[in-house]
C-alpha atoms as a PDB file:
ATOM      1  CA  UNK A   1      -7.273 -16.750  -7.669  1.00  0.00           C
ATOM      2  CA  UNK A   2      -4.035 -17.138  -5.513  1.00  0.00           C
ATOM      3  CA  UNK A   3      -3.231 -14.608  -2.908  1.00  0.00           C
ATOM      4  CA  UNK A   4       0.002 -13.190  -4.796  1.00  0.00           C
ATOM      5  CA  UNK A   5      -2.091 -12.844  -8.333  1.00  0.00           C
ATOM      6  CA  UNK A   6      -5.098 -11.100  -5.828  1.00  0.00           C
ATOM      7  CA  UNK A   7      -1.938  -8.872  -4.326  1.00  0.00           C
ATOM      8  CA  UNK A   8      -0.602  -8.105  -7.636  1.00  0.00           C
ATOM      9  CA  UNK A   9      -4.138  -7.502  -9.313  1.00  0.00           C
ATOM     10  CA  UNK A  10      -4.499  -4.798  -6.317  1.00  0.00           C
ATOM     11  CA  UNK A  11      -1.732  -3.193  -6.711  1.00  0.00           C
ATOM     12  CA  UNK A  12      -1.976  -2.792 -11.101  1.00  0.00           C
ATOM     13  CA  UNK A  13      -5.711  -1.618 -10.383  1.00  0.00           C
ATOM     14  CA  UNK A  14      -5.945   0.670  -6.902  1.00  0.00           C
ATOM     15  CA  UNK A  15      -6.758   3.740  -7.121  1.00  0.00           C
ATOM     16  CA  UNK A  16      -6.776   7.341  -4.804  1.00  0.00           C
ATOM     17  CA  UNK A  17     -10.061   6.507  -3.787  1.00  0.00           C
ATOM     18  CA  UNK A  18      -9.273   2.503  -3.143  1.00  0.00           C
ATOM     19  CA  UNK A  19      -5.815   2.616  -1.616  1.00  0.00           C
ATOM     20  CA  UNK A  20      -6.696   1.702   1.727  1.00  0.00           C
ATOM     21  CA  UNK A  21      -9.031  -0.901   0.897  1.00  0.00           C
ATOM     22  CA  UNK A  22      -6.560  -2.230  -0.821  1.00  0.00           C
ATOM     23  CA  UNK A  23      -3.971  -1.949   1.138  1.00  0.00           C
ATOM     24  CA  UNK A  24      -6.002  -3.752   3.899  1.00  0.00           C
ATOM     25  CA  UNK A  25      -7.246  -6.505   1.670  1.00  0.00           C
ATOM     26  CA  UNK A  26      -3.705  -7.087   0.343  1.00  0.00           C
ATOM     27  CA  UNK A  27      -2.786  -7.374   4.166  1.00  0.00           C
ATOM     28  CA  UNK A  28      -4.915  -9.854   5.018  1.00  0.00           C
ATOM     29  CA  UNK A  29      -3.914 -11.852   2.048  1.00  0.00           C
ATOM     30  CA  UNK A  30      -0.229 -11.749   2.926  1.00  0.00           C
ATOM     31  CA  UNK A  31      -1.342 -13.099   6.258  1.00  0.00           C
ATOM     32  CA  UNK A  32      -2.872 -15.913   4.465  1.00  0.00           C
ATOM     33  CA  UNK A  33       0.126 -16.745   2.983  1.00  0.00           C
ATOM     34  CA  UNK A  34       1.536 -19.981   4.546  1.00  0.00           C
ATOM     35  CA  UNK A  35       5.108 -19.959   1.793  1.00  0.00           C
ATOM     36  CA  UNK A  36       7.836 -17.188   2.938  1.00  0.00           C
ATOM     37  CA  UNK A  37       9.155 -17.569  -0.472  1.00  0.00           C
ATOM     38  CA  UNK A  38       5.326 -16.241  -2.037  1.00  0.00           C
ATOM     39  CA  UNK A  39       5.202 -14.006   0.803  1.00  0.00           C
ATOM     40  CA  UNK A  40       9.009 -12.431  -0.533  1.00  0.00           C
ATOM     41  CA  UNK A  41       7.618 -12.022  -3.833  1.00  0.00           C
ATOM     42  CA  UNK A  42       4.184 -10.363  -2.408  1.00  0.00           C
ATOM     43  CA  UNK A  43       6.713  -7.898  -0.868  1.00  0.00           C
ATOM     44  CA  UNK A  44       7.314  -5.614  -3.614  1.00  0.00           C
ATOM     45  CA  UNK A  45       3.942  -5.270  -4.470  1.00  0.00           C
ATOM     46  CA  UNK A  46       3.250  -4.339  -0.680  1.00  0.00           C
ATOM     47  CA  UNK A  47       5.724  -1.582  -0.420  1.00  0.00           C
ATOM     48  CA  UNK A  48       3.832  -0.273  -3.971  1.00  0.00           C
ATOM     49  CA  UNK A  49       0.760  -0.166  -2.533  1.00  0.00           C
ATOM     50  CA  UNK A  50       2.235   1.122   0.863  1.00  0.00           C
ATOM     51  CA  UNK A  51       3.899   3.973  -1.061  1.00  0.00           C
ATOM     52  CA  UNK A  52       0.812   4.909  -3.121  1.00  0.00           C
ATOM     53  CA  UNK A  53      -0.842   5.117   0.100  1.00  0.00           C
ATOM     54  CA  UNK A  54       1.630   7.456   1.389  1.00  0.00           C
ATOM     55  CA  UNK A  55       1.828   9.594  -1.363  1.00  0.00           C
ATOM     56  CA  UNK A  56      -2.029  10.209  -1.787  1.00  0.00           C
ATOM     57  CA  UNK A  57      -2.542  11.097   1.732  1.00  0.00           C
ATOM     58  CA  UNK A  58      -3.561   7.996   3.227  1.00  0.00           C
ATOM     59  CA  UNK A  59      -3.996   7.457   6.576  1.00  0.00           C
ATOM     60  CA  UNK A  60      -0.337   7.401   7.859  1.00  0.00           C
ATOM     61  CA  UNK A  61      -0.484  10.980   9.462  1.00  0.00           C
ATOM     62  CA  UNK A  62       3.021  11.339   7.601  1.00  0.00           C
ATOM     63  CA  UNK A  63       1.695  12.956   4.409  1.00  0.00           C
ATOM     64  CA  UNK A  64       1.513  15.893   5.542  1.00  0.00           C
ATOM     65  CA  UNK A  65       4.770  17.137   6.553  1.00  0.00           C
ATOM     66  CA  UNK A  66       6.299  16.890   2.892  1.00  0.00           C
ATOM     67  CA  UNK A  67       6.321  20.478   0.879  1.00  0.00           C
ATOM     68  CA  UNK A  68       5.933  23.155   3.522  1.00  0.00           C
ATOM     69  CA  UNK A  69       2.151  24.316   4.507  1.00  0.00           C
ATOM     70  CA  UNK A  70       1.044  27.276   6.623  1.00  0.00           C
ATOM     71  CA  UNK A  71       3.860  26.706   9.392  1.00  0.00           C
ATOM     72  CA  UNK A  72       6.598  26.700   7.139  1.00  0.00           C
ATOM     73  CA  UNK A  73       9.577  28.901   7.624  1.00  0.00           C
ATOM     74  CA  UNK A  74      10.190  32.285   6.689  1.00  0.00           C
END
């Protein structure tokens, strides 16, 4: 399989539990890639899987300040 099918098979199937693995795998495979015009069309798929990331808490450190929490305002 081609990196970009790999990237975009990732991104259809990662899950909560898989995001960073994925993430990192889909990494390394855009590193692989030696074309920048494969490597444009892997972007979209990165920022996805980025995103997902972000929004299920990944490792970022930038999840958490969305929605308020104990040291909200009063």
């Amino acid at each position: 399989m081609d990196a970009l099918a790999e990237i975009k098979r990732l991104y259809y199937n990662t899950t909560r539990t898989t995001i960073q693995r994925d993430l990192a795998r889909a990494v390394d495979l855009l590193k692989s890639m030696k074309d920048d015009d494969e490597r444009q069309r892997a972007a979209v798929y990165m920022d996805g899987l980025s995103q997902m990331r972000s929004e299920w808490g990944g490792q970022s450190g930038s999840g958490r300040g969305r929605g308020g929490g104990a040291g909200g305002r009063r």
